[in-house]
PDB file of N, CA and C in Angstrom:
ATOM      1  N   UNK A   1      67.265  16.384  37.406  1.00  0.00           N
ATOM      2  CA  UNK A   1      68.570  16.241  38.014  1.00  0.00           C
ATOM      3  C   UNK A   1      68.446  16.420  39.532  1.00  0.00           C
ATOM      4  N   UNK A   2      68.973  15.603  40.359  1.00  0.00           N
ATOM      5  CA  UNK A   2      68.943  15.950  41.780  1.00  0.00           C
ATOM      6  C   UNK A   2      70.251  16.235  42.183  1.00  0.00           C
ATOM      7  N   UNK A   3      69.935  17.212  42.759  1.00  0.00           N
ATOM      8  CA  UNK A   3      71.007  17.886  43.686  1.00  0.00           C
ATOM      9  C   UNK A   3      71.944  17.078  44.528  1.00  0.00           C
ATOM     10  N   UNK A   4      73.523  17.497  44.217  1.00  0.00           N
ATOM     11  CA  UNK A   4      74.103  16.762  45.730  1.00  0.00           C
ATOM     12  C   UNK A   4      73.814  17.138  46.886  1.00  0.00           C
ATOM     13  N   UNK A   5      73.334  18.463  47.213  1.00  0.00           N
ATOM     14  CA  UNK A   5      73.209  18.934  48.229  1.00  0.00           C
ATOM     15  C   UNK A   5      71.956  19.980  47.843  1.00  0.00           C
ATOM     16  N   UNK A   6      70.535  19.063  48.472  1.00  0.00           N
ATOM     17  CA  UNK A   6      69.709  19.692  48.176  1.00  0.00           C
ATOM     18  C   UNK A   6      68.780  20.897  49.111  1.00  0.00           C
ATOM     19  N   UNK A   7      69.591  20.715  49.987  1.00  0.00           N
ATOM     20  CA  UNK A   7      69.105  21.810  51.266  1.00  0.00           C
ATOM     21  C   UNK A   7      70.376  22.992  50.948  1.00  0.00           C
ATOM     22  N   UNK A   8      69.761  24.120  51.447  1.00  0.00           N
ATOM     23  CA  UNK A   8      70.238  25.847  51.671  1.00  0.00           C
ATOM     24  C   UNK A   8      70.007  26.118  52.934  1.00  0.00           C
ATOM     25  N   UNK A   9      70.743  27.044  53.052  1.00  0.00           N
ATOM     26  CA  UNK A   9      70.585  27.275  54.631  1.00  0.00           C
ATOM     27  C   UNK A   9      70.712  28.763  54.317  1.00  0.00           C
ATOM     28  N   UNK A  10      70.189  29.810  55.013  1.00  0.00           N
ATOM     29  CA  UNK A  10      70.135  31.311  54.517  1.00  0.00           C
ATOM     30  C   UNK A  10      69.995  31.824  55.927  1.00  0.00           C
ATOM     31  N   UNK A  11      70.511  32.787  56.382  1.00  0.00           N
ATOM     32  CA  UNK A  11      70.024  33.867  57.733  1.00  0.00           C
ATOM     33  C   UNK A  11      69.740  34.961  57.211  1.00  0.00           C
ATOM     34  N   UNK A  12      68.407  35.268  58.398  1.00  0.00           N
ATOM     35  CA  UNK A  12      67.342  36.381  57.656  1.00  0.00           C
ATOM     36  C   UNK A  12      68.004  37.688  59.372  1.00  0.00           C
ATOM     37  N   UNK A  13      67.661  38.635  58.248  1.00  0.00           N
ATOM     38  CA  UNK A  13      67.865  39.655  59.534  1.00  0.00           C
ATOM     39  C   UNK A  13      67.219  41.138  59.270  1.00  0.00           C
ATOM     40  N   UNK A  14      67.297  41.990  59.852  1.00  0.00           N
ATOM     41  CA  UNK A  14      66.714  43.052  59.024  1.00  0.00           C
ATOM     42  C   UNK A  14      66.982  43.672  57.642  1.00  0.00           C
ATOM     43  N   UNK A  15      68.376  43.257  57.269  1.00  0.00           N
ATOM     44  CA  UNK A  15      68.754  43.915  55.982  1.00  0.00           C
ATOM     45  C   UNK A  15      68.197  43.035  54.920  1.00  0.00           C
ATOM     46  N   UNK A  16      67.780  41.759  55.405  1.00  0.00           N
ATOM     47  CA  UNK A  16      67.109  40.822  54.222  1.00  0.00           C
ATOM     48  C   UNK A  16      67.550  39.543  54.598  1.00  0.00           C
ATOM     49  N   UNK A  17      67.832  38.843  53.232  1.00  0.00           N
ATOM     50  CA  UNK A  17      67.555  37.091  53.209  1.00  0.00           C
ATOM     51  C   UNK A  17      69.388  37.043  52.732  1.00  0.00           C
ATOM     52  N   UNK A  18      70.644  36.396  53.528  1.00  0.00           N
ATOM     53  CA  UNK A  18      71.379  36.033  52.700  1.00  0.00           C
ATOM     54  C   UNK A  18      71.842  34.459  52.567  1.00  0.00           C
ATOM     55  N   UNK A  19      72.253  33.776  51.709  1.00  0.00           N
ATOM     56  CA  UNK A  19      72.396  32.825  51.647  1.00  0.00           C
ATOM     57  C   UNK A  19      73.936  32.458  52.036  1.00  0.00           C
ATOM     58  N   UNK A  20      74.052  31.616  52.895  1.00  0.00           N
ATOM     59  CA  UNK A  20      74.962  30.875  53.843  1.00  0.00           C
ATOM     60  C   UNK A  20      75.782  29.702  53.501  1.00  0.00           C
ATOM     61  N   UNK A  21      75.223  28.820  52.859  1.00  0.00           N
ATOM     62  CA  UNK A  21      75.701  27.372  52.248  1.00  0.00           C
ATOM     63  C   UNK A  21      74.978  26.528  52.170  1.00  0.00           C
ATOM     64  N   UNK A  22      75.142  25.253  51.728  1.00  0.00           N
ATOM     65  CA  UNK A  22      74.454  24.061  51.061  1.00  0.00           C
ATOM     66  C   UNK A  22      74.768  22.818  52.342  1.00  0.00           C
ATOM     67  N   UNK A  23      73.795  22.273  52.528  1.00  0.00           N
ATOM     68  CA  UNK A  23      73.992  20.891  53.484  1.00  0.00           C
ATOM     69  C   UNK A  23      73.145  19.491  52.626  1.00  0.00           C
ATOM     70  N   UNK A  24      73.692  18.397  52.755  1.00  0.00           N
ATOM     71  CA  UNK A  24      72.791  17.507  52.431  1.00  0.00           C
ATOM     72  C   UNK A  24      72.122  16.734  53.096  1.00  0.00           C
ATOM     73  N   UNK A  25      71.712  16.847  54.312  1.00  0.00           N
ATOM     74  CA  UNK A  25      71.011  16.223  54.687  1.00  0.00           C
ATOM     75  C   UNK A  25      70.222  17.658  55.997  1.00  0.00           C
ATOM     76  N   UNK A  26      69.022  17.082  56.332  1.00  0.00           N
ATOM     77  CA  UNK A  26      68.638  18.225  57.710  1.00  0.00           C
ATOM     78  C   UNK A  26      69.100  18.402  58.527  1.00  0.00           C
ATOM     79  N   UNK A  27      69.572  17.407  59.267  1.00  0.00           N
ATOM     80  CA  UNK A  27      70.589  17.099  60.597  1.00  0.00           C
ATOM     81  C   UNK A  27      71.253  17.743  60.441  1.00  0.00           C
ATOM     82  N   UNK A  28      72.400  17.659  58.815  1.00  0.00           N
ATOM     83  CA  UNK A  28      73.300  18.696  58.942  1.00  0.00           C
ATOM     84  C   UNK A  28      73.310  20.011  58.810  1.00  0.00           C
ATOM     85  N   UNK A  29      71.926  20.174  58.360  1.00  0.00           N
ATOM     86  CA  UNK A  29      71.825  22.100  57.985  1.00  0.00           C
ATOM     87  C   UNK A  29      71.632  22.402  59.724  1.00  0.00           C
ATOM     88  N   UNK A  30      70.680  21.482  60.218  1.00  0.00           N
ATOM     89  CA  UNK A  30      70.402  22.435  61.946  1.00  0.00           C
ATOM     90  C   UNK A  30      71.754  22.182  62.616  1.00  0.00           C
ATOM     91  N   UNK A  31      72.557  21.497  62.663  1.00  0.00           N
ATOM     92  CA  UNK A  31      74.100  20.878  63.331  1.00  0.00           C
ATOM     93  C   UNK A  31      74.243  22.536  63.213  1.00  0.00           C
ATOM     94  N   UNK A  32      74.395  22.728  61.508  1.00  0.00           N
ATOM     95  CA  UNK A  32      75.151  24.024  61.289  1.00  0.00           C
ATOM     96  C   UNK A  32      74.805  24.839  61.606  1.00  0.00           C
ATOM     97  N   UNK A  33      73.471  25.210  61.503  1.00  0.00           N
ATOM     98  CA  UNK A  33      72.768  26.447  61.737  1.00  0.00           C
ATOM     99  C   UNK A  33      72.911  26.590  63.763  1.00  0.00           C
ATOM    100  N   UNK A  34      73.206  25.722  64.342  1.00  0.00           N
ATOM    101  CA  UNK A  34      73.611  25.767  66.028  1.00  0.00           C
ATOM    102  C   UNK A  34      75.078  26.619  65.708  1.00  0.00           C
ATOM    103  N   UNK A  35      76.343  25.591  64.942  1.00  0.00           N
ATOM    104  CA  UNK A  35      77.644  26.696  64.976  1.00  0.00           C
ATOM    105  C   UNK A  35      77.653  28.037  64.675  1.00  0.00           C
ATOM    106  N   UNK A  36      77.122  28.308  63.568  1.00  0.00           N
ATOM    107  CA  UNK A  36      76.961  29.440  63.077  1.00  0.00           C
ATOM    108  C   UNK A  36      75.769  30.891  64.385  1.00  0.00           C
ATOM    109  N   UNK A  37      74.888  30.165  65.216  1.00  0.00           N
ATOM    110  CA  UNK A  37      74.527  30.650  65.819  1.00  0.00           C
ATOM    111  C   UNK A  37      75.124  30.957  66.947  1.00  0.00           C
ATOM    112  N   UNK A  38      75.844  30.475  67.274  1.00  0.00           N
ATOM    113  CA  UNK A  38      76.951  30.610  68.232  1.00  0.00           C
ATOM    114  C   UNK A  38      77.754  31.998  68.298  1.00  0.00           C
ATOM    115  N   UNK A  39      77.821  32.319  66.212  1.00  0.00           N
ATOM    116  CA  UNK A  39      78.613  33.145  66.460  1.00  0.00           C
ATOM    117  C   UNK A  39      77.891  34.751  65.852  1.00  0.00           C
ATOM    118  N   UNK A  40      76.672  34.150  65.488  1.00  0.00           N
ATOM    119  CA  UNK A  40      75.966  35.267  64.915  1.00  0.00           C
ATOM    120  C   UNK A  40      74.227  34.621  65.504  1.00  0.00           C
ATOM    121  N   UNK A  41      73.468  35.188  66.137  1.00  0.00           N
ATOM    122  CA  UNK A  41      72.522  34.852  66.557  1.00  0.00           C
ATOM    123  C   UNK A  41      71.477  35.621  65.307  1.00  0.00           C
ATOM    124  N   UNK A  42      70.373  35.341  65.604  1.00  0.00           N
ATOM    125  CA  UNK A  42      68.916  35.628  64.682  1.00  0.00           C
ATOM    126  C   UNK A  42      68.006  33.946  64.007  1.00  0.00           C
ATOM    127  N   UNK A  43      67.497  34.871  62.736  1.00  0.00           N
ATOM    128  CA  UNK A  43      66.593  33.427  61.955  1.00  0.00           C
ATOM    129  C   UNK A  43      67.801  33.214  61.265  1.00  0.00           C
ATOM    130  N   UNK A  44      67.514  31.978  61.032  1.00  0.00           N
ATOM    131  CA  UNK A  44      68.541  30.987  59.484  1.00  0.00           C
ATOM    132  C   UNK A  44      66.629  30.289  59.187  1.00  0.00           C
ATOM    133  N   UNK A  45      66.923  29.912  57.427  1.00  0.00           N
ATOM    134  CA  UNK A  45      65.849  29.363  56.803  1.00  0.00           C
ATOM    135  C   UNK A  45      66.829  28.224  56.238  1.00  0.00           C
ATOM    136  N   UNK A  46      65.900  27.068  56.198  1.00  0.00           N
ATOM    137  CA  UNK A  46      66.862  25.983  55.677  1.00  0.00           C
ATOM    138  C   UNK A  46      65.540  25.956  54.464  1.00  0.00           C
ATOM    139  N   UNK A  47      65.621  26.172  52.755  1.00  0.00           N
ATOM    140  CA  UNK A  47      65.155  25.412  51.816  1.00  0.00           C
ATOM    141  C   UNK A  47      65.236  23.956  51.758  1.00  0.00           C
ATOM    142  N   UNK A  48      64.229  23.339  51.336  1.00  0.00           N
ATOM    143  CA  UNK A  48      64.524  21.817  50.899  1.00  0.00           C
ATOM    144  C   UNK A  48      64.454  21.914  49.314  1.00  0.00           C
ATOM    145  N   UNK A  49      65.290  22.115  48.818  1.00  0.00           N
ATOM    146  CA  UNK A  49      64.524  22.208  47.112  1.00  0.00           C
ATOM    147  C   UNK A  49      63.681  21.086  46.160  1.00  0.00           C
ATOM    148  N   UNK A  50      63.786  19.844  47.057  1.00  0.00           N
ATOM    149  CA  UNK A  50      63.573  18.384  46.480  1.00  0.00           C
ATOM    150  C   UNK A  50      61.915  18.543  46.831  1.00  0.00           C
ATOM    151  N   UNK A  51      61.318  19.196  47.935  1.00  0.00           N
ATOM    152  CA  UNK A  51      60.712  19.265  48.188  1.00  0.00           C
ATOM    153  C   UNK A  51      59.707  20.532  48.390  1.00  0.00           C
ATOM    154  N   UNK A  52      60.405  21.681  48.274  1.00  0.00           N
ATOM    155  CA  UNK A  52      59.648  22.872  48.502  1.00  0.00           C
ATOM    156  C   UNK A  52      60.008  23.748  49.994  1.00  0.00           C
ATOM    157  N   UNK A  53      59.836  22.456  51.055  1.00  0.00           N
ATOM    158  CA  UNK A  53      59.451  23.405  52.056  1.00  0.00           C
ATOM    159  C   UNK A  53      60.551  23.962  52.766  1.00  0.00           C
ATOM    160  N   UNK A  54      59.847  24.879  53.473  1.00  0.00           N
ATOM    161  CA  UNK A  54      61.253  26.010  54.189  1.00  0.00           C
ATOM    162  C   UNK A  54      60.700  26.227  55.315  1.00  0.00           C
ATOM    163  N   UNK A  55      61.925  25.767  56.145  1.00  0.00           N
ATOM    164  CA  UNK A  55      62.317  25.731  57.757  1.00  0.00           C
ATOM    165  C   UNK A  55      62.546  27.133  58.238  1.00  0.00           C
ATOM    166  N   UNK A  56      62.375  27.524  59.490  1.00  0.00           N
ATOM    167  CA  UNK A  56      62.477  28.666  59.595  1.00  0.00           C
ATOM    168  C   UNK A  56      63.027  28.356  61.141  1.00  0.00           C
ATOM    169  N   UNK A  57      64.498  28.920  61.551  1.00  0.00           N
ATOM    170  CA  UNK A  57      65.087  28.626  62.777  1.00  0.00           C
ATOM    171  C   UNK A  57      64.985  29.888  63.641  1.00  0.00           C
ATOM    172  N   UNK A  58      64.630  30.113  64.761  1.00  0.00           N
ATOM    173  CA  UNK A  58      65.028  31.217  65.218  1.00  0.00           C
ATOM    174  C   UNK A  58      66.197  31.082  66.705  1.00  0.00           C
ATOM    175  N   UNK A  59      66.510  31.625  66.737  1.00  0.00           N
ATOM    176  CA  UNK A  59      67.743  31.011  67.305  1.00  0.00           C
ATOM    177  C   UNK A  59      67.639  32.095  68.771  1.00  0.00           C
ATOM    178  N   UNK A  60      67.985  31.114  69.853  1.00  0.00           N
ATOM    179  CA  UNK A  60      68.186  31.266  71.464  1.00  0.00           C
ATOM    180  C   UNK A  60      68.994  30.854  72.128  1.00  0.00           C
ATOM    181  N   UNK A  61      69.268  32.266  72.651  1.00  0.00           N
ATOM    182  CA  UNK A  61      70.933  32.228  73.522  1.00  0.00           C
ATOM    183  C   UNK A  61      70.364  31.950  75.084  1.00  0.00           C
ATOM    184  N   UNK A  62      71.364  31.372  76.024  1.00  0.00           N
ATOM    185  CA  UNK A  62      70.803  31.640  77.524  1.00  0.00           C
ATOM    186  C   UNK A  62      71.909  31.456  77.700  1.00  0.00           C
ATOM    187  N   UNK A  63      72.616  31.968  79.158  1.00  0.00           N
ATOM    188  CA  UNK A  63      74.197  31.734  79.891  1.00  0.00           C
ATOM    189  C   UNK A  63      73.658  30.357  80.549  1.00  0.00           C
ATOM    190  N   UNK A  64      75.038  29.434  80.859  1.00  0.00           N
ATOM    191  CA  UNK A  64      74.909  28.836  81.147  1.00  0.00           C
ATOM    192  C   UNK A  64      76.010  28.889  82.566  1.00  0.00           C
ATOM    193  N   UNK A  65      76.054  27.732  83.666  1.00  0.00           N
ATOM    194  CA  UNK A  65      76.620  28.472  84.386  1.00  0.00           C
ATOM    195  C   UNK A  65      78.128  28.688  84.533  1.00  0.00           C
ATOM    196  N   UNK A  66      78.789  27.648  83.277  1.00  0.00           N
ATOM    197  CA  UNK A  66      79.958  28.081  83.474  1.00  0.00           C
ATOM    198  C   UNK A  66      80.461  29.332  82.423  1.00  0.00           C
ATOM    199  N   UNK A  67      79.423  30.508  82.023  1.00  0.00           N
ATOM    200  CA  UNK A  67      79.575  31.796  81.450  1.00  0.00           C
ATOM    201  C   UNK A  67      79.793  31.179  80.242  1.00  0.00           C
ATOM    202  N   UNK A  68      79.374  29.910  79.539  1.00  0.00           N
ATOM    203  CA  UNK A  68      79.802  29.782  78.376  1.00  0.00           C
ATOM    204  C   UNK A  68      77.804  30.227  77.733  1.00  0.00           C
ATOM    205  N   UNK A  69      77.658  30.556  76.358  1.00  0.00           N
ATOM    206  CA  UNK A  69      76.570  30.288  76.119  1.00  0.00           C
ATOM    207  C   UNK A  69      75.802  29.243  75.197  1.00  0.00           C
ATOM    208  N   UNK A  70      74.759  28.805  75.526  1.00  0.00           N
ATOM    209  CA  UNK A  70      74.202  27.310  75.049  1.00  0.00           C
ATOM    210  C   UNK A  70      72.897  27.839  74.149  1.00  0.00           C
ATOM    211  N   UNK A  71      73.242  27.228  73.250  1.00  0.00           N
ATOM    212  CA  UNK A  71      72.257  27.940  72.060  1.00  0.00           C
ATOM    213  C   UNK A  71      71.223  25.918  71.607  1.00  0.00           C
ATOM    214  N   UNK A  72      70.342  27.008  71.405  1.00  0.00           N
ATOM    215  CA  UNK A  72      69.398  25.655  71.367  1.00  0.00           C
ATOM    216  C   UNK A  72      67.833  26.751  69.783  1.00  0.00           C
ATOM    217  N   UNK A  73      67.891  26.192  69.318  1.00  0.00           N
ATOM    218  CA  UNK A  73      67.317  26.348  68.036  1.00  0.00           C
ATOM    219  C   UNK A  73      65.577  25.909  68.387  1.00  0.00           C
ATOM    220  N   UNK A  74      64.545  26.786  67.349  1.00  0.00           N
ATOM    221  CA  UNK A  74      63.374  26.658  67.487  1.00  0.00           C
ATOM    222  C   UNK A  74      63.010  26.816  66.190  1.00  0.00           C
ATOM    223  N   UNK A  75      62.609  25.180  65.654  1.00  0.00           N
ATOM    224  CA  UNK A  75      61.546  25.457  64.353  1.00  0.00           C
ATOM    225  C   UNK A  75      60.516  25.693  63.738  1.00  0.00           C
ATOM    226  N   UNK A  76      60.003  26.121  63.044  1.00  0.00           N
ATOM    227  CA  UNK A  76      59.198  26.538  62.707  1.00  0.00           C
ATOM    228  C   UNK A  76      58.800  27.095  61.115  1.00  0.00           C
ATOM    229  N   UNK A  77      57.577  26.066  60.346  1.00  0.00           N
ATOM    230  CA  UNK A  77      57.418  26.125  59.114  1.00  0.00           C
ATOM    231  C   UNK A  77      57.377  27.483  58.538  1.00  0.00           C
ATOM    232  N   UNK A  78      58.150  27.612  57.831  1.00  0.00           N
ATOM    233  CA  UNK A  78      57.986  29.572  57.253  1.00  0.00           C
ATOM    234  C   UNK A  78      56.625  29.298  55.831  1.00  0.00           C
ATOM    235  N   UNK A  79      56.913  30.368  56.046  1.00  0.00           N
ATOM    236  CA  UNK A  79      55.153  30.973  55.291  1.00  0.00           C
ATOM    237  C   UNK A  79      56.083  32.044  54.384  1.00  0.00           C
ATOM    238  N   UNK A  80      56.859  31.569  53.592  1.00  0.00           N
ATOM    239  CA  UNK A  80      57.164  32.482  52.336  1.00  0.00           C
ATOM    240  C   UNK A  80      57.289  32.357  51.169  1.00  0.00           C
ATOM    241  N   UNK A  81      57.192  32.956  50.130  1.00  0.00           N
ATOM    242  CA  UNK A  81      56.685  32.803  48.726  1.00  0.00           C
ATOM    243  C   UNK A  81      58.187  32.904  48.034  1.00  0.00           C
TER     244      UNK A  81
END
């Protein structure tokens, strides 16, 4: 059976792994994983379940100059079991 929505999106932080929501396509899990960073910064992991592998975002704030802040995302293959 394939999934309608076969990507997860999860933010990791010190208390652990929680899961966030479902996207179907990649574009839209990182789209999301930018809003959501906006309002909560750290890692988000995007699962692919069709496929196995897991994205690992870590997320970066900088001011920009009109005091708003511009968040721009960094991926990176996670290494977890």
């Amino acid at each position: 059976m394939i999934r309608e929505t076969p990507l997860d999106i999860f933010r990791v932080d010190q208390k652990g792994v929680l899961w966030v929501e479902s996207a179907a396509t990649f574009d839209d899990a990182k789209a999301r994983i930018q809003q959501l960073a906006a309002r909560q910064h750290g890692d988000y992991l995007v699962l692919n379940h069709l496929t196995g592998k897991k994205i690992l975002f870590d997320t970066d704030c900088s001011p920009t100059p009109s005091s708003q802040l511009s968040h721009s995302i960094h991926e990176r293959t996670a290494v977890m079991d």
